[in-house]
Protein backbone atom coordinates (compact mmCIF):
# COMPACT_ATOMS: atom_id res chain seq x y z
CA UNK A 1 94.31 65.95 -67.50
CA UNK A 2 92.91 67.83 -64.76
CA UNK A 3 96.05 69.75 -64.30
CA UNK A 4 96.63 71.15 -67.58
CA UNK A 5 92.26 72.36 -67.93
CA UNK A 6 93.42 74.41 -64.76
CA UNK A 7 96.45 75.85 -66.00
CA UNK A 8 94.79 76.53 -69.12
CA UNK A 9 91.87 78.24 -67.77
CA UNK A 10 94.38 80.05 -64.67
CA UNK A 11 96.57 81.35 -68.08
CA UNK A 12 93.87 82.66 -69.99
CA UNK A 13 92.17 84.45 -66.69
CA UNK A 14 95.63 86.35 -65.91
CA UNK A 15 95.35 88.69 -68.13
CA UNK A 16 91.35 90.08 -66.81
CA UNK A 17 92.74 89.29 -63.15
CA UNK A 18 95.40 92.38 -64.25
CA UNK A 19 92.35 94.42 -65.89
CA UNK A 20 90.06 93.69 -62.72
CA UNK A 21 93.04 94.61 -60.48
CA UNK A 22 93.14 98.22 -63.15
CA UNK A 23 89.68 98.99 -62.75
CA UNK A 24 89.08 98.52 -59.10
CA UNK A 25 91.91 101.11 -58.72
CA UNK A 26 90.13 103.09 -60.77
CA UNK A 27 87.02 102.86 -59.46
CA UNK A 28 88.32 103.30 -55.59
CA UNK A 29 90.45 106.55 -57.04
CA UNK A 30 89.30 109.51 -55.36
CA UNK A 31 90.50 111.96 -57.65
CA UNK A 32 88.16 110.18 -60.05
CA UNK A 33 84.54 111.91 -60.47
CA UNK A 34 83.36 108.98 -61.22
CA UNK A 35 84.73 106.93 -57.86
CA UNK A 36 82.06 109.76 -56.61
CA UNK A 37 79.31 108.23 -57.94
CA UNK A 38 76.70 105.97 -55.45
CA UNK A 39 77.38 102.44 -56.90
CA UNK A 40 81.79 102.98 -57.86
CA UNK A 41 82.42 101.28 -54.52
CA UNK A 42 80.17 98.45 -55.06
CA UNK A 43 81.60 98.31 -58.60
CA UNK A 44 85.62 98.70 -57.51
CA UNK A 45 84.76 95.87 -54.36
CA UNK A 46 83.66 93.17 -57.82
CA UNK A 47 86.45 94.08 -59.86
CA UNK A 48 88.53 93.52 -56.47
CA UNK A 49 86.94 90.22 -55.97
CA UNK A 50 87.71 89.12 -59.76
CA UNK A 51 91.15 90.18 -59.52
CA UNK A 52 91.81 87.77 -56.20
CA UNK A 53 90.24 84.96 -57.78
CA UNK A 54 92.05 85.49 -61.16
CA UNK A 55 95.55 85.58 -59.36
CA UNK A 56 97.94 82.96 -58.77
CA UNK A 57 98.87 82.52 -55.13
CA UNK A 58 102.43 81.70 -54.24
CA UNK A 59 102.96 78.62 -51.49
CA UNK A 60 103.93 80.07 -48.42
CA UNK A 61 106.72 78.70 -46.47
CA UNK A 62 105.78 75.90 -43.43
CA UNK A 63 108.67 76.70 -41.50
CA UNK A 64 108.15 73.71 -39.29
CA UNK A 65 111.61 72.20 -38.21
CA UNK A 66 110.84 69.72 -35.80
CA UNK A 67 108.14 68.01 -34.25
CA UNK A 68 107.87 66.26 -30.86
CA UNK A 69 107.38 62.46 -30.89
CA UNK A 70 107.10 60.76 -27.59
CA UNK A 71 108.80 64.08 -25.75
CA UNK A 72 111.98 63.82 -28.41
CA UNK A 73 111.91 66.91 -30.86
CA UNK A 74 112.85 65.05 -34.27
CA UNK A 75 114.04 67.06 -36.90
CA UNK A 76 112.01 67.48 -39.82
CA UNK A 77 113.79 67.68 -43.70
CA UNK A 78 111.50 68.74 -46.69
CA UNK A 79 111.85 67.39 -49.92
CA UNK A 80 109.82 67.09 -53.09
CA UNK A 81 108.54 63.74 -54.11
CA UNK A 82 106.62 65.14 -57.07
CA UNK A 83 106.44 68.27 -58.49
CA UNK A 84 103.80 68.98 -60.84
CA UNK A 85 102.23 72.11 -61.73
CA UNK A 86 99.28 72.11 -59.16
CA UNK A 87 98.96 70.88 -55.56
């Protein structure tokens, strides 16, 4: 149950992650009069800040291939037991 609430709520904060990411640009752009203004950074660092918590994050590679047990490096195989949609 727990998983589908946070896909739910990751889907339906995509699409003002992609806005945030929009108006931070916009708000850092220094051809923009407005990025001139005394508050635009302050404004582009909270849109920033909503777009990386709105994102989804790929899993990064381990890359670990062995691992030493008792001084003998034993290779290491990854496989899937489960794959759901989070952790």
């Amino acid at each position: 149950m727990l998983y589908q609430i946070y896909e739910t709520q990751r889907s339906i904060m995509e699409p003002f992650a992609d806005l945030a990411q929009a108006a931070s640009k916009l708000y850092s752009n220094p051809l923009n009069p407005v990025a001139q203004s005394p508050f635009a950074q302050r404004v582009a660092a909270g849109y920033a800040l909503i777009h990386r918590l709105g994102k989804d994050y790929v899993k990064p590679e381990f890359g670990i291939r062995t691992v030493r047990v008792n001084e003998v490096d034993v290779a290491i195989h990854e496989r899937i037991e489960i794959d759901k949609p989070f952790c």
